[in-house]
Protein backbone atom coordinates (compact mmCIF):
# COMPACT_ATOMS: atom_id res chain seq x y z
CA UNK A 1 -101.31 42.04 184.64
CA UNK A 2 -102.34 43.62 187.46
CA UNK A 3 -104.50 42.17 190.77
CA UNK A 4 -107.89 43.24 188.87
CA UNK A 5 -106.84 40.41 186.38
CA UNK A 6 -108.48 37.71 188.72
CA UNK A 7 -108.86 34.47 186.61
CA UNK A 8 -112.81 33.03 186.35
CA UNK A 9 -113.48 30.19 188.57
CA UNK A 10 -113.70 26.67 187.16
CA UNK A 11 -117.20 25.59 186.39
CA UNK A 12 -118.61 23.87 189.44
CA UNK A 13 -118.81 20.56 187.99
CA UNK A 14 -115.47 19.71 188.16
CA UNK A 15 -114.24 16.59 190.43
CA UNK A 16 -110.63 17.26 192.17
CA UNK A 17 -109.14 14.02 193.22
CA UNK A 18 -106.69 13.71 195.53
CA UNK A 19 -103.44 11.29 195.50
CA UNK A 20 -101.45 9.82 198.48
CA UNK A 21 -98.14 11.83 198.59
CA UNK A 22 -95.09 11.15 199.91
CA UNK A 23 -93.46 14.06 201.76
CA UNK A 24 -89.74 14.62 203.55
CA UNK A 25 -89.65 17.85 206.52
CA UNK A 26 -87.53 18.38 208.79
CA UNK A 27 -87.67 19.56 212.57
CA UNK A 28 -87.10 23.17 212.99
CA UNK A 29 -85.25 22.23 216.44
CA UNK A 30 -82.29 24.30 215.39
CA UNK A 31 -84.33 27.47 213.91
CA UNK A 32 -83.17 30.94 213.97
CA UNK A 33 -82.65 33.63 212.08
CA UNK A 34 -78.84 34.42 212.63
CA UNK A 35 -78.42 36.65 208.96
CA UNK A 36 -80.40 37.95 206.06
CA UNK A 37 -80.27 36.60 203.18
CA UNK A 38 -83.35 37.10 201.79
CA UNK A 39 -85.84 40.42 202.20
CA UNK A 40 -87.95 38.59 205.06
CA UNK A 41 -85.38 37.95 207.59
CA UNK A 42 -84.61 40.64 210.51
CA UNK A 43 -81.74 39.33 212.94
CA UNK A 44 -83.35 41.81 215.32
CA UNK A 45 -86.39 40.21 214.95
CA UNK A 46 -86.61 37.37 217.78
CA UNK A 47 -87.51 33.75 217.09
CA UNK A 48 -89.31 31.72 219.51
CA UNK A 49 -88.53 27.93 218.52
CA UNK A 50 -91.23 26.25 220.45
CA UNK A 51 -93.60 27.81 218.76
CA UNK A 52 -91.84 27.49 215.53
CA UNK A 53 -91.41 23.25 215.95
CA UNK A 54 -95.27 23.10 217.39
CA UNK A 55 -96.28 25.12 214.08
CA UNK A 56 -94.42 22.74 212.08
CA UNK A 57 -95.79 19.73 213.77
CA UNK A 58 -99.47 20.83 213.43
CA UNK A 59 -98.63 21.04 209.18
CA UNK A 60 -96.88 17.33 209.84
CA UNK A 61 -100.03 16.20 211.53
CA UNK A 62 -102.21 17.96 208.84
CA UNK A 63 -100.29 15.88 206.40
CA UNK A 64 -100.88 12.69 208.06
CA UNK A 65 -104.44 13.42 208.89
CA UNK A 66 -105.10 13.95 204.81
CA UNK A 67 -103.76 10.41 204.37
CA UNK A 68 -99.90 10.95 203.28
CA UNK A 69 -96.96 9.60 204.21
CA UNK A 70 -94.35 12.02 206.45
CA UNK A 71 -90.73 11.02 206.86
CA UNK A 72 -88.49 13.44 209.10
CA UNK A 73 -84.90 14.48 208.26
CA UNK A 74 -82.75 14.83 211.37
CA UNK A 75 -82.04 18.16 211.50
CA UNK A 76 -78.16 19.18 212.25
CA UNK A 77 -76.95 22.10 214.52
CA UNK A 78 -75.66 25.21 212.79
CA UNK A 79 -77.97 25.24 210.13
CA UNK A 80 -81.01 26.79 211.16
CA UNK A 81 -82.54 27.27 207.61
CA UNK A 82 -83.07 23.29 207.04
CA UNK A 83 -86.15 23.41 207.96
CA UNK A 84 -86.95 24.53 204.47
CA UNK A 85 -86.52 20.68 203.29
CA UNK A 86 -88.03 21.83 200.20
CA UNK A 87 -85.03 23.48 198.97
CA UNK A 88 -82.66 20.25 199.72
CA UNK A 89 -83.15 18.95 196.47
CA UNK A 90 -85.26 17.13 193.77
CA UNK A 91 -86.59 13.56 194.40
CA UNK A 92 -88.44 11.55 191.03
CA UNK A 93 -88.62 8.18 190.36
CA UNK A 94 -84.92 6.68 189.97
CA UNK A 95 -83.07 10.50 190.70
CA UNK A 96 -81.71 12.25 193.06
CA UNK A 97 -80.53 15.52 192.62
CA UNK A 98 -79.12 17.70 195.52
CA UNK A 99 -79.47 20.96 195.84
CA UNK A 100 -76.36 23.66 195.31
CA UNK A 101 -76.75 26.16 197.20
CA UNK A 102 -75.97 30.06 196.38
CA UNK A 103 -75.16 31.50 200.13
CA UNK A 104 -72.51 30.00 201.84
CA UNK A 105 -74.12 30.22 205.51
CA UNK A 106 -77.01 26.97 203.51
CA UNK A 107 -74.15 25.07 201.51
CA UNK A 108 -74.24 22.59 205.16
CA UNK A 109 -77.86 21.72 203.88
CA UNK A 110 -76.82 20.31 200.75
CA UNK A 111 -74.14 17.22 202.59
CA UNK A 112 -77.08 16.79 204.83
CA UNK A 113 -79.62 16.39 202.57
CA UNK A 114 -77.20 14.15 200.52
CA UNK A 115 -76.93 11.58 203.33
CA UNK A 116 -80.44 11.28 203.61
CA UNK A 117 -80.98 10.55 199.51
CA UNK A 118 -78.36 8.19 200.36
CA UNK A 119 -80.40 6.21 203.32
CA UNK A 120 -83.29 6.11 201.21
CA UNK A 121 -80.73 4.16 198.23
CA UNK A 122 -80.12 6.85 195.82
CA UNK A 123 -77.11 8.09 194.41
CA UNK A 124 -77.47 12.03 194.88
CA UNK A 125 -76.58 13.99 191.79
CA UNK A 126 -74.92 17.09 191.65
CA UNK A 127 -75.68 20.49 189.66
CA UNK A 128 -72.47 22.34 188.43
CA UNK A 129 -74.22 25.24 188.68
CA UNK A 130 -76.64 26.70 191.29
CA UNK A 131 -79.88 25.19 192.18
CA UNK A 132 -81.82 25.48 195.44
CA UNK A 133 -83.90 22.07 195.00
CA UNK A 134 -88.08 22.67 194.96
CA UNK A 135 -87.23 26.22 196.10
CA UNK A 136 -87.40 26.92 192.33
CA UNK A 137 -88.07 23.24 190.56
CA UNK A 138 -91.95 23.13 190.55
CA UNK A 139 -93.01 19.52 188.53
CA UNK A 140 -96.17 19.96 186.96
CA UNK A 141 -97.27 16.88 185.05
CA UNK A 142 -94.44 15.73 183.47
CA UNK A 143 -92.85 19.33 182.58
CA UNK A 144 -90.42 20.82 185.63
CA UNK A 145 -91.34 25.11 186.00
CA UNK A 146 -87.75 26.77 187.23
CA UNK A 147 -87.36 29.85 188.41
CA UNK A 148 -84.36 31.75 188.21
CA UNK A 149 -83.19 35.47 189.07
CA UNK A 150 -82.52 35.09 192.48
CA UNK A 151 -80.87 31.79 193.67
CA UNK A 152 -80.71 28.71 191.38
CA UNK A 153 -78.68 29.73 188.16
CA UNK A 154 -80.45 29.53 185.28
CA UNK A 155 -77.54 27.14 183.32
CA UNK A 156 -78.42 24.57 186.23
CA UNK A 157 -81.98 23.77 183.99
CA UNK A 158 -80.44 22.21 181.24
CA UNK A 159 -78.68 19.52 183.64
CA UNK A 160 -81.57 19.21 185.73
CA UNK A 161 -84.09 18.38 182.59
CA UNK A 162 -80.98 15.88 181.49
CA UNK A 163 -80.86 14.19 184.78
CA UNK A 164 -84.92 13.78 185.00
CA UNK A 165 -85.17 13.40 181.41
CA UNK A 166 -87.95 16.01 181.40
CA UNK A 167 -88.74 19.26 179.54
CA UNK A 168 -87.87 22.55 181.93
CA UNK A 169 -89.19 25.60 181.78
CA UNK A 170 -87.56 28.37 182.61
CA UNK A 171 -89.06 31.46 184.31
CA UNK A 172 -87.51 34.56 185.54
CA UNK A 173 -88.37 35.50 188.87
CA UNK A 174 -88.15 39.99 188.90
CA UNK A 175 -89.21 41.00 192.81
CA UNK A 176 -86.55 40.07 195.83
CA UNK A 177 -89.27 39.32 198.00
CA UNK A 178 -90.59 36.18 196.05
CA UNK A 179 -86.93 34.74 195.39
CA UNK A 180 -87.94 31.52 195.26
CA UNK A 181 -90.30 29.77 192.07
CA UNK A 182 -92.32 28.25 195.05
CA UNK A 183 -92.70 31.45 196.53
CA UNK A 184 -94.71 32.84 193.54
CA UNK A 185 -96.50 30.05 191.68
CA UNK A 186 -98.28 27.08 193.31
CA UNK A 187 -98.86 23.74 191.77
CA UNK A 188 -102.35 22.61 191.94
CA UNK A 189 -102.43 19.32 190.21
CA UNK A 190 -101.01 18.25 187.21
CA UNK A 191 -103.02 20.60 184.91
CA UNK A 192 -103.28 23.56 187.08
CA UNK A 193 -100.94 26.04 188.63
CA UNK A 194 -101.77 29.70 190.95
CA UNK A 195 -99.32 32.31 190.27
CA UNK A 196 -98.65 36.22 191.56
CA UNK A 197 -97.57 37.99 188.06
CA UNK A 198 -95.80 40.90 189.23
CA UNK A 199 -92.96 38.40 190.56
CA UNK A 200 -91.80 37.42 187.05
CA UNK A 201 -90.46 38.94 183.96
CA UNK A 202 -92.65 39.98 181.34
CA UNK A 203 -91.63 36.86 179.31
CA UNK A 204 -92.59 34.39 181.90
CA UNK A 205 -95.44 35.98 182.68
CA UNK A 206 -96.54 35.45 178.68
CA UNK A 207 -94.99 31.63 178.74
CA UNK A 208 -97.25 30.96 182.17
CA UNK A 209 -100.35 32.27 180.51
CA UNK A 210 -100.14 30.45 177.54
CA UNK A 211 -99.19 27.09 179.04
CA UNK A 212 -101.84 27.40 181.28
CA UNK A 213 -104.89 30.07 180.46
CA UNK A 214 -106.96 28.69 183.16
CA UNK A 215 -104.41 29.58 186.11
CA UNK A 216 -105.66 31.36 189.38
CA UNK A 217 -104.12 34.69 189.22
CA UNK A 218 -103.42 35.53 193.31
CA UNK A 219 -103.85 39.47 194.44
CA UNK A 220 -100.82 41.23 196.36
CA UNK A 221 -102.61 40.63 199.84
CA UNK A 222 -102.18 36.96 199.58
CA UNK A 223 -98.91 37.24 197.71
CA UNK A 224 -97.17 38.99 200.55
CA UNK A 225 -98.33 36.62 203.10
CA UNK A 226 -96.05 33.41 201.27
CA UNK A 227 -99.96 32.89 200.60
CA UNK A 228 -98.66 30.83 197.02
CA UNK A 229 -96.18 28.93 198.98
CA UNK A 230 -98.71 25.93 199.35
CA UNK A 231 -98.36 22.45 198.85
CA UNK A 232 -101.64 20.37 197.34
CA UNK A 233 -102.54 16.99 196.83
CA UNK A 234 -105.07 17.60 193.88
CA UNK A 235 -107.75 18.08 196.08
CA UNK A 236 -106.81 19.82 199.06
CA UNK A 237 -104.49 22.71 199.58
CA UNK A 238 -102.86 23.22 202.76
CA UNK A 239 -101.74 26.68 202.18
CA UNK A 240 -100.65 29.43 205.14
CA UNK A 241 -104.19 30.78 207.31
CA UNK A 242 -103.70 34.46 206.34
CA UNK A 243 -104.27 33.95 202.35
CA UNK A 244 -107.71 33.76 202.96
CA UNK A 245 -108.14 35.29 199.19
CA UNK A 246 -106.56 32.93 197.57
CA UNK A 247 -108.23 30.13 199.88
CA UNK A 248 -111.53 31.83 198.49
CA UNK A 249 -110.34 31.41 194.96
CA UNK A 250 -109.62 27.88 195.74
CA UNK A 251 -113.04 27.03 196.80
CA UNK A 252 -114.35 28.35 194.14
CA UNK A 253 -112.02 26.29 191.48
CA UNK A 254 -113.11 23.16 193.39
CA UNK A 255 -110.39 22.46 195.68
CA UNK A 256 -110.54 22.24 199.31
CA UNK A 257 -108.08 25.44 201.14
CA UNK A 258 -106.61 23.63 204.23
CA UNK A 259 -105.35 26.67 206.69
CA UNK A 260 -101.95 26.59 208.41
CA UNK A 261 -100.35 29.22 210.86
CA UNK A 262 -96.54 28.79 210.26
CA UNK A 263 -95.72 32.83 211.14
CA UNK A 264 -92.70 31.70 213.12
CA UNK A 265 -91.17 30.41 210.40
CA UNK A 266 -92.15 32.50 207.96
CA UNK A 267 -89.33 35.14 209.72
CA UNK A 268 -87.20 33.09 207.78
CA UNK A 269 -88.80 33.77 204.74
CA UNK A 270 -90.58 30.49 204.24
CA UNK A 271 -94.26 28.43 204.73
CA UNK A 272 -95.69 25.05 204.12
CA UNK A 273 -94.39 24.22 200.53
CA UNK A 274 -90.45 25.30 202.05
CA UNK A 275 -91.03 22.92 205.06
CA UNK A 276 -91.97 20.22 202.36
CA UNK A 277 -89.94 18.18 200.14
CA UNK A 278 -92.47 16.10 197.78
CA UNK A 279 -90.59 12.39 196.68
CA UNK A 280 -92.42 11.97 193.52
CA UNK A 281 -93.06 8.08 192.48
C-alpha cells in the first residue's frame, strides 16, 4: 500500500464522544540524549531541557484542559529516556505489568516504574521475555495490537494476553525508524485505529486491514514527523503540530486534531503518546 492509498473519510454524521482518561507522565527534568539507540537520536545533536520540560508541560496542561486526570512520576537521575512513561509498562483494571526492557542503558526505567505501580497498590508483573510497555501494547477495545521486530520480543504476547486475559495481536514492525507499535499505528477509539503501512510486514499490514477496513491510512510526511504517535480520547486527538496531514484526515473522520510542539523531545525519538502512559479502568 502505498501513500496514494488514503482511506475515505467517515460520513459526516458521525458523533465522536469523548471519555475522561486517566494518564501517568513524567518530568523530562533529567532529559538528554547521552547514546543512540534508536535511528532518531544524535549525541551530537544538543538538547536544551528547558525547553524540553516547558514542551512537556504545555501537553500536561493540554491534558488537563480536555478534562483528564494527570498524575506525575518522579523522574530519577541517570535515566534520561523516562520521560517516555509510555513505555514503563501496561496498566488495566486489576494488572500491572512492567515493562522489560531490551537496552541496558533503559532497564533503570523498569524498577522505577515498578515502585510507582506499587504506590498506586498493584503488584507489578513481570514479562520473561522483552516488552517495552505501550511502546508496542496498543489496547483497542478489548483486543491488545503488539508490535514486535524491534524491541519487545514477540514470545512476551502470549504472557501479556495471559496476564490481561485478553486476545493479542501480533504485528511485525519492518522500518528502524518506527521501532515502536505506537510509533506507527494510533488508537482512535475503540473501533478505530490510523496506521503508516510501510512500517509493518506484509502480514500485518493484511491482519490491520481486515480487522479494521475503515482505518486512516497516514502519508510518509506525517509518518516521519512521530505524526501517529498521538494519544486520543475518542474525540480529540492531541497529536504532534507538524502532522498537519494527518490532523486534516482527522477532521475529516470527525475527530477534533489537538496540535502539540514536543521537537525537543522528539531528539529522543519520541512525542505525545511516549510521554503518556494511559491507566485503563
Amino acid at each position: 500500500m502505498t501513500d496514494s492509498h488514503v482511506a475515505a473519510p467517515a460520513p459526516a454524521t458521525l458523533v465522536r464522544t469523548p471519555r475522561a482518561r486517566r494518564y501517568a507522565m513524567t518530568r523530562p527534568e533529567f532529559f538528554a540524549v547521552e547514546y543512540a539507540i534508536n535511528p532518531w537520536m544524535d549525541i551530537a545533536t544538543p538538547v536544551d531541557v528547558g525547553v524540553a520540560v516547558a514542551q512537556w508541560d504545555a501537553l500536561r496542561t493540554t491534558y488537563v484542559r480536555l478534562g483528564h486526570r494527570v498524575e506525575v512520576i518522579e523522574p530519577v537521575p541517570g535515566l534520561p529516556d523516562m520521560v517516555y512513561a509510555a513505555n514503563g509498562g501496561f496498566v488495566a483494571r486489576d494488572v500491572a505489568i512492567v515493562a522489560r526492557f531490551r537496552f541496558a542503558e533503559r532497564a533503570g526505567e523498569s524498577r522505577a516504574y515498578a515502585e510507582w505501580m506499587s504506590s498506586l497498590g498493584y503488584r507489578p508483573v513481570s514479562t520473561r521475555h522483552i516488552n517495552e510497555g505501550q511502546g508496542d501494547l496498543l489496547l483497542v477495545g478489548e483486543t491488545v495490537l503488539a508490535g514486535y521486530g524491534f524491541r519487545t520480543d514477540r514470545r512476551a504476547h502470549p504472557e501479556i494476553s495471559a496476564a490481561l486475559r485478553v486476545p493479542v495481536v501480533s504485528l511485525e514492525l519492518v522500518d528502524p525508524r518506527f521501532y515502536h507499535l505506537d510509533t506507527a499505528l494510533a488508537v482512535l477509539d475503540d473501533r478505530t485505529i490510523a496506521f503508516y503501512p510501510p512500517a509493518f510486514s506484509a502480514a500485518a499490514q493484511h491482519q490491520l486491514q481486515a480487522l479494521f477496513p475503515d482505518a486512516i491510512v497516514v502519508a510518509s510526511a506525517d509518518a516521519f514527523v512521530l505524526g501517529l504517535n498521538v494519544v486520543s480520547d475518542g474525540l480529540h486527538v492531541v497529536l504532534p503540530a507538524a502532522a498537519t496531514g494527518f490532523a486534516a484526515q482527522l477532521r475529516a473522520a470527525g475527530f477534533e486534531p489537538v496540535g502539540v510542539d514536543l521537537s525537543e523531545l522528539l531528539k529522543g525519538g519520541g512525542s505525545v503518546k511516549c510521554c503518556t502512559l494511559e491507566v485503563f479502568p
